[in-house]
PDB file of N, CA and C in Angstrom:
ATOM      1  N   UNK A   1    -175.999   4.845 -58.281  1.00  0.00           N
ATOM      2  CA  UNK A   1    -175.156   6.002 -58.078  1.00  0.00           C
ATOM      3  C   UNK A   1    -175.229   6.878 -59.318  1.00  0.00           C
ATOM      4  N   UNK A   2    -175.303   8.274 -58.909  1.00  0.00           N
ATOM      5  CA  UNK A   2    -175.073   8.829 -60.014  1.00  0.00           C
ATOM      6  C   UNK A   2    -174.098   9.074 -60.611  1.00  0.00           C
ATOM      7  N   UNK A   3    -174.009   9.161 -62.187  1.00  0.00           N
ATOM      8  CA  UNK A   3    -172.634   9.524 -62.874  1.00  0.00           C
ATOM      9  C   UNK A   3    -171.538  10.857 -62.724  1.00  0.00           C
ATOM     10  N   UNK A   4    -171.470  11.749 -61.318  1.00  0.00           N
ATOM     11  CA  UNK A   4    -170.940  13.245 -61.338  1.00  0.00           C
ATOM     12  C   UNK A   4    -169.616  12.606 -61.102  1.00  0.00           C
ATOM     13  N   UNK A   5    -169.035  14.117 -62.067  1.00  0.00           N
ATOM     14  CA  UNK A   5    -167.456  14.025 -61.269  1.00  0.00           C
ATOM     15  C   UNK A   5    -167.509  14.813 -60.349  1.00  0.00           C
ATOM     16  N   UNK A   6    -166.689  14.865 -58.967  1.00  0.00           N
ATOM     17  CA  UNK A   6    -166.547  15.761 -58.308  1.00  0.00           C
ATOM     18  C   UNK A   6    -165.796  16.655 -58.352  1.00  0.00           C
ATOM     19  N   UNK A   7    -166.822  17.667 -58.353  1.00  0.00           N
ATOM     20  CA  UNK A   7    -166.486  18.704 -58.939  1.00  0.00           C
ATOM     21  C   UNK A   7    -167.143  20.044 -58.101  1.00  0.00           C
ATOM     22  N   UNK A   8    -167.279  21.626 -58.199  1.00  0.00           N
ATOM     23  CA  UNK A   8    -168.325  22.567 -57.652  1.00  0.00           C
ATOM     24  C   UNK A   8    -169.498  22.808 -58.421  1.00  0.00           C
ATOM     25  N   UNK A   9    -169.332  22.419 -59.007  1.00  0.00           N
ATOM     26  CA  UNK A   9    -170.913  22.293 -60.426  1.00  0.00           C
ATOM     27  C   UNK A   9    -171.637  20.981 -60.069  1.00  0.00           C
ATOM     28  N   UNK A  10    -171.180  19.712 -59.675  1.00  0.00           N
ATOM     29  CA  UNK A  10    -171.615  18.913 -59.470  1.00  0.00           C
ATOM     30  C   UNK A  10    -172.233  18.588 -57.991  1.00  0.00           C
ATOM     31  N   UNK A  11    -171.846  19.248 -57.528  1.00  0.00           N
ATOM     32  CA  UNK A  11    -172.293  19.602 -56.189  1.00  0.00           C
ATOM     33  C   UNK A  11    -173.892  20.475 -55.888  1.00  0.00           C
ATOM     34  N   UNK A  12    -173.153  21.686 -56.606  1.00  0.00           N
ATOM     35  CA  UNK A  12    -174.818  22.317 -56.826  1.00  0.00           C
ATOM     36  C   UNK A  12    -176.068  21.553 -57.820  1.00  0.00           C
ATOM     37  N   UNK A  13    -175.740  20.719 -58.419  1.00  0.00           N
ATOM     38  CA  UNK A  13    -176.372  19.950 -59.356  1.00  0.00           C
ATOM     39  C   UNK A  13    -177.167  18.972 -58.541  1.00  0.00           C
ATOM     40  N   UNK A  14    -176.191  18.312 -57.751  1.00  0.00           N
ATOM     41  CA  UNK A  14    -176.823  17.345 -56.758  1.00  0.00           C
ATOM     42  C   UNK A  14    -177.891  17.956 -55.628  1.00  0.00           C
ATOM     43  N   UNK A  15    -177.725  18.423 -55.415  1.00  0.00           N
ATOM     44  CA  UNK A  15    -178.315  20.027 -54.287  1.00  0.00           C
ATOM     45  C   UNK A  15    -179.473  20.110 -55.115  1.00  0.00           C
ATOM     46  N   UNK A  16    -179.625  20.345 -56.150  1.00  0.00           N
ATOM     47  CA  UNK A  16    -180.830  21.064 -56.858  1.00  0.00           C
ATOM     48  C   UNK A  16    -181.902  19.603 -57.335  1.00  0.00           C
ATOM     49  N   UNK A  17    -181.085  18.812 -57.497  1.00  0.00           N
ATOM     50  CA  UNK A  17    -181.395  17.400 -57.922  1.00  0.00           C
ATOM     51  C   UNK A  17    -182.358  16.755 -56.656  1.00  0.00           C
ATOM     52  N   UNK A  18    -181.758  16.585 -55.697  1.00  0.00           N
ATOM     53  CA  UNK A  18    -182.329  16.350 -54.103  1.00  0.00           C
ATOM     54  C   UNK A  18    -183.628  16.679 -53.649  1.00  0.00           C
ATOM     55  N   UNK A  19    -183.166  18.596 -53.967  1.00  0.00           N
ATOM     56  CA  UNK A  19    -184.384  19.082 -53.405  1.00  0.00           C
ATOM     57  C   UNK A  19    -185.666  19.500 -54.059  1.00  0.00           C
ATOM     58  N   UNK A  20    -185.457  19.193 -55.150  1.00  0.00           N
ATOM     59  CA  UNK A  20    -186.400  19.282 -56.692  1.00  0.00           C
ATOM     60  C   UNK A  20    -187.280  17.961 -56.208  1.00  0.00           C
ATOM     61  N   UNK A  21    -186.649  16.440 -56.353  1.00  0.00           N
ATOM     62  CA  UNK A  21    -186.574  15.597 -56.104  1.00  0.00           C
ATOM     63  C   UNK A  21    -187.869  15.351 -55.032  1.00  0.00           C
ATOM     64  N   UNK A  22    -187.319  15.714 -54.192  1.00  0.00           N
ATOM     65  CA  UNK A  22    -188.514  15.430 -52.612  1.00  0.00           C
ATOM     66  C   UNK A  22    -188.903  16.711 -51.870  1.00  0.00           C
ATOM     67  N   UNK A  23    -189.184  17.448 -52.983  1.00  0.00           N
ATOM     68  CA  UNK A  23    -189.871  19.241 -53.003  1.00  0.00           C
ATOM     69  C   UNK A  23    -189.612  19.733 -51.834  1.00  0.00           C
ATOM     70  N   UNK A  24    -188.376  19.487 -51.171  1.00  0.00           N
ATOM     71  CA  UNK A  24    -187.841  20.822 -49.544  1.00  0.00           C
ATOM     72  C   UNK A  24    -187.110  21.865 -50.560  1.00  0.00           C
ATOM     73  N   UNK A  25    -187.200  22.773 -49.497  1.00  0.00           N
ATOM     74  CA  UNK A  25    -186.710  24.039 -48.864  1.00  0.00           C
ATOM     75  C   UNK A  25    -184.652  24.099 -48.950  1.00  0.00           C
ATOM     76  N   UNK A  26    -184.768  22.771 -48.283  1.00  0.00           N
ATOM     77  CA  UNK A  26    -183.309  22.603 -47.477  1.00  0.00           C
ATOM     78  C   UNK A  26    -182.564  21.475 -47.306  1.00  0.00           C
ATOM     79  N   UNK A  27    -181.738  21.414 -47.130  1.00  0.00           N
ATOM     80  CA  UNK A  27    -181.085  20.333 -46.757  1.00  0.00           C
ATOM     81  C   UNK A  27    -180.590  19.710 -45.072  1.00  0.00           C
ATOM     82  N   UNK A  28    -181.167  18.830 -44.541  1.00  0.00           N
ATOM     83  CA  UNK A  28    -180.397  19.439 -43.369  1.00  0.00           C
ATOM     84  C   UNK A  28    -178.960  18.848 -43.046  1.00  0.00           C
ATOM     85  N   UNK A  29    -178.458  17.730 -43.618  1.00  0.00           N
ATOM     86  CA  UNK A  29    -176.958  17.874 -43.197  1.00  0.00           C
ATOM     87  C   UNK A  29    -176.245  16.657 -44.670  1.00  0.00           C
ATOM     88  N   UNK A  30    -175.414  17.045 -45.359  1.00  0.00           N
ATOM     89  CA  UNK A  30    -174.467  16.618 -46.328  1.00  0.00           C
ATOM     90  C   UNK A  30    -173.328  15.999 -45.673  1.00  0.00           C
ATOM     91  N   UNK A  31    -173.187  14.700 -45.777  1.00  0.00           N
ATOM     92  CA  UNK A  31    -171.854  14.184 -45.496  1.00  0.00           C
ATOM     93  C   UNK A  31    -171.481  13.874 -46.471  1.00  0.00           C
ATOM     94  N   UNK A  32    -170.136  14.748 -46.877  1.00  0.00           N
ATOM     95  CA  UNK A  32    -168.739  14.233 -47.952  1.00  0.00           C
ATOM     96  C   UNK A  32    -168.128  12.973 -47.541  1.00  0.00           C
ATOM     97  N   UNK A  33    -168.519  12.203 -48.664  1.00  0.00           N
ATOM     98  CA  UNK A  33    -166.965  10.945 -48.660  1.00  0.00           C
ATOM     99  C   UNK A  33    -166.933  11.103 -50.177  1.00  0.00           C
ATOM    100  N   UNK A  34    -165.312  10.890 -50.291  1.00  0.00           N
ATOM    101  CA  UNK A  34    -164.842  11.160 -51.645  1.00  0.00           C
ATOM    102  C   UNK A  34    -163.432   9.368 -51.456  1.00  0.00           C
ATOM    103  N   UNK A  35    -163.575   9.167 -52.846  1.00  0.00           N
ATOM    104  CA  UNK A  35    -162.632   7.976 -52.658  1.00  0.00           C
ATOM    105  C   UNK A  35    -161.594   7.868 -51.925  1.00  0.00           C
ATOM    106  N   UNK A  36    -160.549   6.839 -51.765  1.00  0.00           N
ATOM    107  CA  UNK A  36    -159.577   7.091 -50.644  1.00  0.00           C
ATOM    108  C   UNK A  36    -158.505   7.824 -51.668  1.00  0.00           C
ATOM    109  N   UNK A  37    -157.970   7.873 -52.927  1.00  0.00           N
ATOM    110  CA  UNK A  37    -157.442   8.382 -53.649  1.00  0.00           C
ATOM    111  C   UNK A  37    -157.295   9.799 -53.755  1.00  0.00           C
ATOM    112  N   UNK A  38    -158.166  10.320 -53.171  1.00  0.00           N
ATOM    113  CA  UNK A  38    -158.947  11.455 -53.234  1.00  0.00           C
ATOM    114  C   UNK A  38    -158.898  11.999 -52.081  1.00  0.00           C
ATOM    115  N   UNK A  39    -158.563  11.816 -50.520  1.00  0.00           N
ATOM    116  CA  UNK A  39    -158.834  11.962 -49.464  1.00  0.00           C
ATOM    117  C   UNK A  39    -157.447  12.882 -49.076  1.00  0.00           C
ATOM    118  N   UNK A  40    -157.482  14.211 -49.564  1.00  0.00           N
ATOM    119  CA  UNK A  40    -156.195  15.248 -49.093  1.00  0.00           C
ATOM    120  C   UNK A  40    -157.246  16.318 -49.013  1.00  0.00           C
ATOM    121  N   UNK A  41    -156.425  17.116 -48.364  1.00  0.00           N
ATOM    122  CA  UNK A  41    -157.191  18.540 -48.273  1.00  0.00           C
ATOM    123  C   UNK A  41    -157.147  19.121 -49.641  1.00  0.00           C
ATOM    124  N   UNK A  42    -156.076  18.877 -50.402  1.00  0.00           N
ATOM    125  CA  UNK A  42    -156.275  19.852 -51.335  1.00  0.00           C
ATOM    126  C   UNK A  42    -157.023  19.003 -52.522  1.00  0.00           C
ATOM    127  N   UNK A  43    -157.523  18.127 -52.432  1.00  0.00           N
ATOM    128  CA  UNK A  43    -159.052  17.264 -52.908  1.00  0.00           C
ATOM    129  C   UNK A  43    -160.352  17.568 -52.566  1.00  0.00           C
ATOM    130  N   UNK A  44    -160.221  18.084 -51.020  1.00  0.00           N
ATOM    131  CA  UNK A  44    -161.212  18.182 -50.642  1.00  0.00           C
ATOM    132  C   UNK A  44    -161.536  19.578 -50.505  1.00  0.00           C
ATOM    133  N   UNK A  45    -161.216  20.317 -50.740  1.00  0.00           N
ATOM    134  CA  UNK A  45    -161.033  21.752 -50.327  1.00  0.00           C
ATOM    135  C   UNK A  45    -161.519  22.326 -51.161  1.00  0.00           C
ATOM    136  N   UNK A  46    -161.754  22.434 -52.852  1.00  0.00           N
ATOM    137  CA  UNK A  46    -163.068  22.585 -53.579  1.00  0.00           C
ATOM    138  C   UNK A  46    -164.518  22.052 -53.392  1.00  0.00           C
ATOM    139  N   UNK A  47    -164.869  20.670 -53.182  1.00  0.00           N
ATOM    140  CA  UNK A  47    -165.688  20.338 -52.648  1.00  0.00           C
ATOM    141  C   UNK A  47    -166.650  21.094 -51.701  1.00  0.00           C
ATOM    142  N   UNK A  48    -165.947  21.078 -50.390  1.00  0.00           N
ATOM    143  CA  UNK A  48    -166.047  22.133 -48.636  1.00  0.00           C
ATOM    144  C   UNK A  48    -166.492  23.150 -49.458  1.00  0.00           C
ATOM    145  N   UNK A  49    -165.425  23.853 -50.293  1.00  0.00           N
ATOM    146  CA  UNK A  49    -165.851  25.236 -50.473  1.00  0.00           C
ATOM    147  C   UNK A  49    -167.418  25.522 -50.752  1.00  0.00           C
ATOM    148  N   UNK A  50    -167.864  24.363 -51.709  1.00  0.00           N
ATOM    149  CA  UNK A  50    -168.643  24.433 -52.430  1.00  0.00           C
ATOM    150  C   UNK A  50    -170.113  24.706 -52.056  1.00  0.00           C
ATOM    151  N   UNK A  51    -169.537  23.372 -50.772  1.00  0.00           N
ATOM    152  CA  UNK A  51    -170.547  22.735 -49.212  1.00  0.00           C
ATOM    153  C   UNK A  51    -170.623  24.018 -48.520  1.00  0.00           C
ATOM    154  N   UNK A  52    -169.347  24.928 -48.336  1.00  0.00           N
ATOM    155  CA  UNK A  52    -169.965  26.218 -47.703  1.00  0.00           C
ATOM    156  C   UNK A  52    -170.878  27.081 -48.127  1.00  0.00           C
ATOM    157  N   UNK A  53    -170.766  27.230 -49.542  1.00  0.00           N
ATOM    158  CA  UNK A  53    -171.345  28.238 -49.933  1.00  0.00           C
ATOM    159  C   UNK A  53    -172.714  27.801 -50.176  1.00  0.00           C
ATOM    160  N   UNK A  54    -173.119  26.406 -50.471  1.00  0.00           N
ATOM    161  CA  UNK A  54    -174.799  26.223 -49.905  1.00  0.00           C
ATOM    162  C   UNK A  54    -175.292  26.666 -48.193  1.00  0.00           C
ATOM    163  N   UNK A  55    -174.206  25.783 -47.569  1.00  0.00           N
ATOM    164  CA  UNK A  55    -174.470  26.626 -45.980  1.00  0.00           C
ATOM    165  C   UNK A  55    -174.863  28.209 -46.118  1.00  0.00           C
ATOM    166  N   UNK A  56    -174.187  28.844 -46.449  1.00  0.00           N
ATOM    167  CA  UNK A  56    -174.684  30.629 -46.499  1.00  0.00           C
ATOM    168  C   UNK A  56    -175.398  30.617 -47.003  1.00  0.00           C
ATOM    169  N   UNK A  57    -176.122  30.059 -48.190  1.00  0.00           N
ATOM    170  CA  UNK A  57    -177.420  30.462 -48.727  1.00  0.00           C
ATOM    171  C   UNK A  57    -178.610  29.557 -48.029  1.00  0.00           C
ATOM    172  N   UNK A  58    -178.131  29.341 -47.160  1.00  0.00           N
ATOM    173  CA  UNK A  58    -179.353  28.461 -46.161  1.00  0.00           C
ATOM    174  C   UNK A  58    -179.970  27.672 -47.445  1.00  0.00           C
ATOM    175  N   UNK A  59    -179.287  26.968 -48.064  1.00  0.00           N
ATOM    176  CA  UNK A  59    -179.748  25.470 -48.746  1.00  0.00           C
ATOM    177  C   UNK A  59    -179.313  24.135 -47.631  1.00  0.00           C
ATOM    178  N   UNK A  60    -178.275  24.163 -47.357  1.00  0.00           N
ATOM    179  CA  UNK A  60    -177.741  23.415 -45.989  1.00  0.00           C
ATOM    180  C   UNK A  60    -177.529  23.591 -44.881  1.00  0.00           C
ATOM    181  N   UNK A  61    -178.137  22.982 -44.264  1.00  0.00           N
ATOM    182  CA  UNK A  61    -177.801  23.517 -42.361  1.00  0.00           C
ATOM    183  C   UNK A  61    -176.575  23.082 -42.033  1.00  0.00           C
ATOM    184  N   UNK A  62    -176.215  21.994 -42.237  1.00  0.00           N
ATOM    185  CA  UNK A  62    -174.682  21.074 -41.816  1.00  0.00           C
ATOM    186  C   UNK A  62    -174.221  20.251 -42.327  1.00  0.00           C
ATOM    187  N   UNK A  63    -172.767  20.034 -42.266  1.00  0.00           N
ATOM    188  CA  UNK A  63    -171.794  19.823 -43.384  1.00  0.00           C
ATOM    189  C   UNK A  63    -171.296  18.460 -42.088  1.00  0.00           C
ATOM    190  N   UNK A  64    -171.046  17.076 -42.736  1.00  0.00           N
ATOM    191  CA  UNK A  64    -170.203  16.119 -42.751  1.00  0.00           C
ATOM    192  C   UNK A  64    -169.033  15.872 -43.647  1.00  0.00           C
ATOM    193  N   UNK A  65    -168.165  14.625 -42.632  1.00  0.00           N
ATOM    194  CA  UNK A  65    -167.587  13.930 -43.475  1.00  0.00           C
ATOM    195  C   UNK A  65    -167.043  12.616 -43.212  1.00  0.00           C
ATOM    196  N   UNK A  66    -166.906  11.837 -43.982  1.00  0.00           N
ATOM    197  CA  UNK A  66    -166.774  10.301 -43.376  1.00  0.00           C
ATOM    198  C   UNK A  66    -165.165   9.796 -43.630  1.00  0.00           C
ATOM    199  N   UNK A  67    -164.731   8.717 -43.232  1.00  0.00           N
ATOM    200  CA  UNK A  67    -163.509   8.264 -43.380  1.00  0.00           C
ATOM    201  C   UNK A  67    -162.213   8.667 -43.498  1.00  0.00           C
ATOM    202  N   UNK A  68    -161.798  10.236 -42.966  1.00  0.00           N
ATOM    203  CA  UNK A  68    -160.943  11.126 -42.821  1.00  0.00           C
ATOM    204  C   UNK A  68    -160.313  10.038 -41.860  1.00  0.00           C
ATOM    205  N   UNK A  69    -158.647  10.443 -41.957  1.00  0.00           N
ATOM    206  CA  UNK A  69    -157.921   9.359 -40.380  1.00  0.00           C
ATOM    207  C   UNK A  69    -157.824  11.442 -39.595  1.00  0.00           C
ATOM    208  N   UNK A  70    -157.271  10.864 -38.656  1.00  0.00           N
ATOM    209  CA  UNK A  70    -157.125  12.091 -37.680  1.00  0.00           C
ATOM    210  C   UNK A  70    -156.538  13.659 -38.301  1.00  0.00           C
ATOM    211  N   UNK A  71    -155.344  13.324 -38.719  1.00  0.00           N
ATOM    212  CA  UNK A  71    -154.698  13.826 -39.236  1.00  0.00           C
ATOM    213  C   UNK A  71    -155.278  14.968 -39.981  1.00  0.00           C
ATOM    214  N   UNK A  72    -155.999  14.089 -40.998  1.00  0.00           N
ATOM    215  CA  UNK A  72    -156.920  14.704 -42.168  1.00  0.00           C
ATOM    216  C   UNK A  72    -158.431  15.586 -41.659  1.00  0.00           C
ATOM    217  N   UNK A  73    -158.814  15.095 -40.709  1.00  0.00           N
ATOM    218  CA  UNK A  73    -159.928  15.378 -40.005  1.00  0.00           C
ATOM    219  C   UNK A  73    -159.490  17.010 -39.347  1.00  0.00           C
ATOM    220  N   UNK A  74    -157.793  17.014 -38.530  1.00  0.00           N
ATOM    221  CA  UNK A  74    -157.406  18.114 -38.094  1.00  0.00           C
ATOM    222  C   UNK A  74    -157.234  18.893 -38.770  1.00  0.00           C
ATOM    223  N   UNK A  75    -156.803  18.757 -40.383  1.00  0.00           N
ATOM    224  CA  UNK A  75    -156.529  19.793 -41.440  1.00  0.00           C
ATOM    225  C   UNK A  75    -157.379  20.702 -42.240  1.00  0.00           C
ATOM    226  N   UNK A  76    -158.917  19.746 -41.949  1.00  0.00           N
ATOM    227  CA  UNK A  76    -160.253  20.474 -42.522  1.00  0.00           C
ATOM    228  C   UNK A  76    -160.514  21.156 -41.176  1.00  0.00           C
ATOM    229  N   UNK A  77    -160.641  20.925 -40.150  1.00  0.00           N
ATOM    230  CA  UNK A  77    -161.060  21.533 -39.586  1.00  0.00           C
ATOM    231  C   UNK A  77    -159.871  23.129 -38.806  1.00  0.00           C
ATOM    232  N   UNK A  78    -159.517  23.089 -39.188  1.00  0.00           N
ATOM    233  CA  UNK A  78    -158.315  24.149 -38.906  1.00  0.00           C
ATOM    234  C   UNK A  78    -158.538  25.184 -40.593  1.00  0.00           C
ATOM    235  N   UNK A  79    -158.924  24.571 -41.226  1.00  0.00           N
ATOM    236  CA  UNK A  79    -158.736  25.236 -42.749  1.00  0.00           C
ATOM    237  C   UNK A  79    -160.442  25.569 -42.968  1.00  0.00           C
ATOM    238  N   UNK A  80    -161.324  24.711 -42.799  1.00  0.00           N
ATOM    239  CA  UNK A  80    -162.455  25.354 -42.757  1.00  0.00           C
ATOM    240  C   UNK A  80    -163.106  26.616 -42.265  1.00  0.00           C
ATOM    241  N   UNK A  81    -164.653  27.507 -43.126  1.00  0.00           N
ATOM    242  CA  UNK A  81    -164.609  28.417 -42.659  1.00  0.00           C
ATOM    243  C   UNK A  81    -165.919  27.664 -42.041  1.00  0.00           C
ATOM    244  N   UNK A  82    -166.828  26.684 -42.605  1.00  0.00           N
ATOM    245  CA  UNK A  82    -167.787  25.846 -42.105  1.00  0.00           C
ATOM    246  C   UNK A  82    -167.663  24.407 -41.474  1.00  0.00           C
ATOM    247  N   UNK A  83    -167.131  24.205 -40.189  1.00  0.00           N
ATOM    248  CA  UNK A  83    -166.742  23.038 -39.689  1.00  0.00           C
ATOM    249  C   UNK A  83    -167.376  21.914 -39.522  1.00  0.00           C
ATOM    250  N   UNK A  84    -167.462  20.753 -39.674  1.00  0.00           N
ATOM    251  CA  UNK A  84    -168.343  20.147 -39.925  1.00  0.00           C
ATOM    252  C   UNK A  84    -168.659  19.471 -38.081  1.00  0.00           C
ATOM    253  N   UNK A  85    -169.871  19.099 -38.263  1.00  0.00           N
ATOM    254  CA  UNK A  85    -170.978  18.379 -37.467  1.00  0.00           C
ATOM    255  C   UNK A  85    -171.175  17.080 -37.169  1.00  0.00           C
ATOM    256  N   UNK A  86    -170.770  16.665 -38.273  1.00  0.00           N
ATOM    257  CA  UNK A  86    -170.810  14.796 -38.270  1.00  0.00           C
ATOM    258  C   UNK A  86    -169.172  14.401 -39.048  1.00  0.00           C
ATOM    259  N   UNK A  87    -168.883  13.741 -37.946  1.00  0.00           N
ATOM    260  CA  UNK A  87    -167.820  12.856 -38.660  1.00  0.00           C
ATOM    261  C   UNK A  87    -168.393  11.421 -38.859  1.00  0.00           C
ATOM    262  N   UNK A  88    -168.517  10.458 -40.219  1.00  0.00           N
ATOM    263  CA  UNK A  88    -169.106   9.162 -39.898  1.00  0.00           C
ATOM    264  C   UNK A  88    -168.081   8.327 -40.543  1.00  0.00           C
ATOM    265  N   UNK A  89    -167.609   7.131 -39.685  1.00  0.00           N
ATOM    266  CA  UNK A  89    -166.391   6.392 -40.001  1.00  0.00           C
ATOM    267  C   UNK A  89    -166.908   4.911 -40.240  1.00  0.00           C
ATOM    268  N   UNK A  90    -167.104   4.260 -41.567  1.00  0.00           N
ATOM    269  CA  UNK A  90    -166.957   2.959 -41.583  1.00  0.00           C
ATOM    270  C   UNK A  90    -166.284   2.011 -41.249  1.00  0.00           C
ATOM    271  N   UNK A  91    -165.586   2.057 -40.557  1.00  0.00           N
ATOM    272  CA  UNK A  91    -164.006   0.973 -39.826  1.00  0.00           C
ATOM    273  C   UNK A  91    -163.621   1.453 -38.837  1.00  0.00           C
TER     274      UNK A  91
END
């Protein structure tokens, strides 16, 4: 794993890291999981932002996210301007 905090710098870092990495164009889909500590909208809501703004520059086609409970899942997606595509749930 790599050492980032999450952060919007660390995000584009990883992004550039990736695609440097295995010489694409693009990304085609990012799924966010962030610790369970961490799992509020207003945790996640820099992140997304961040995830959107690669979406508009066509670095990413589609945005995930994993281990949200319902609740949390309804609050990104009501608050998002890029909704995500994949929900992936370990449990």
């Amino acid at each position: 794993m790599l050492p980032f905090v999450l952060c919007n710098t660390s995000i584009l870092m990883l992004r550039v890291l990736v695609m440097g990495e295995v010489n694409v164009s693009f990304i085609e889909t990012v799924i966010l999981s962030v610790p369970d500590d961490l799992r509020t909208l207003e945790h996640i809501q820099p992140l997304w932002s961040a995830l959107e703004e690669q979406v508009s520059q066509q670095r990413v086609y589609s945005l995930g996210i994993s281990d949200l409970s319902k609740v949390q899942l309804e609050e990104l997606y009501d608050w998002a301007s890029v909704r995500f595509a994949v929900f992936y749930s370990y449990g």
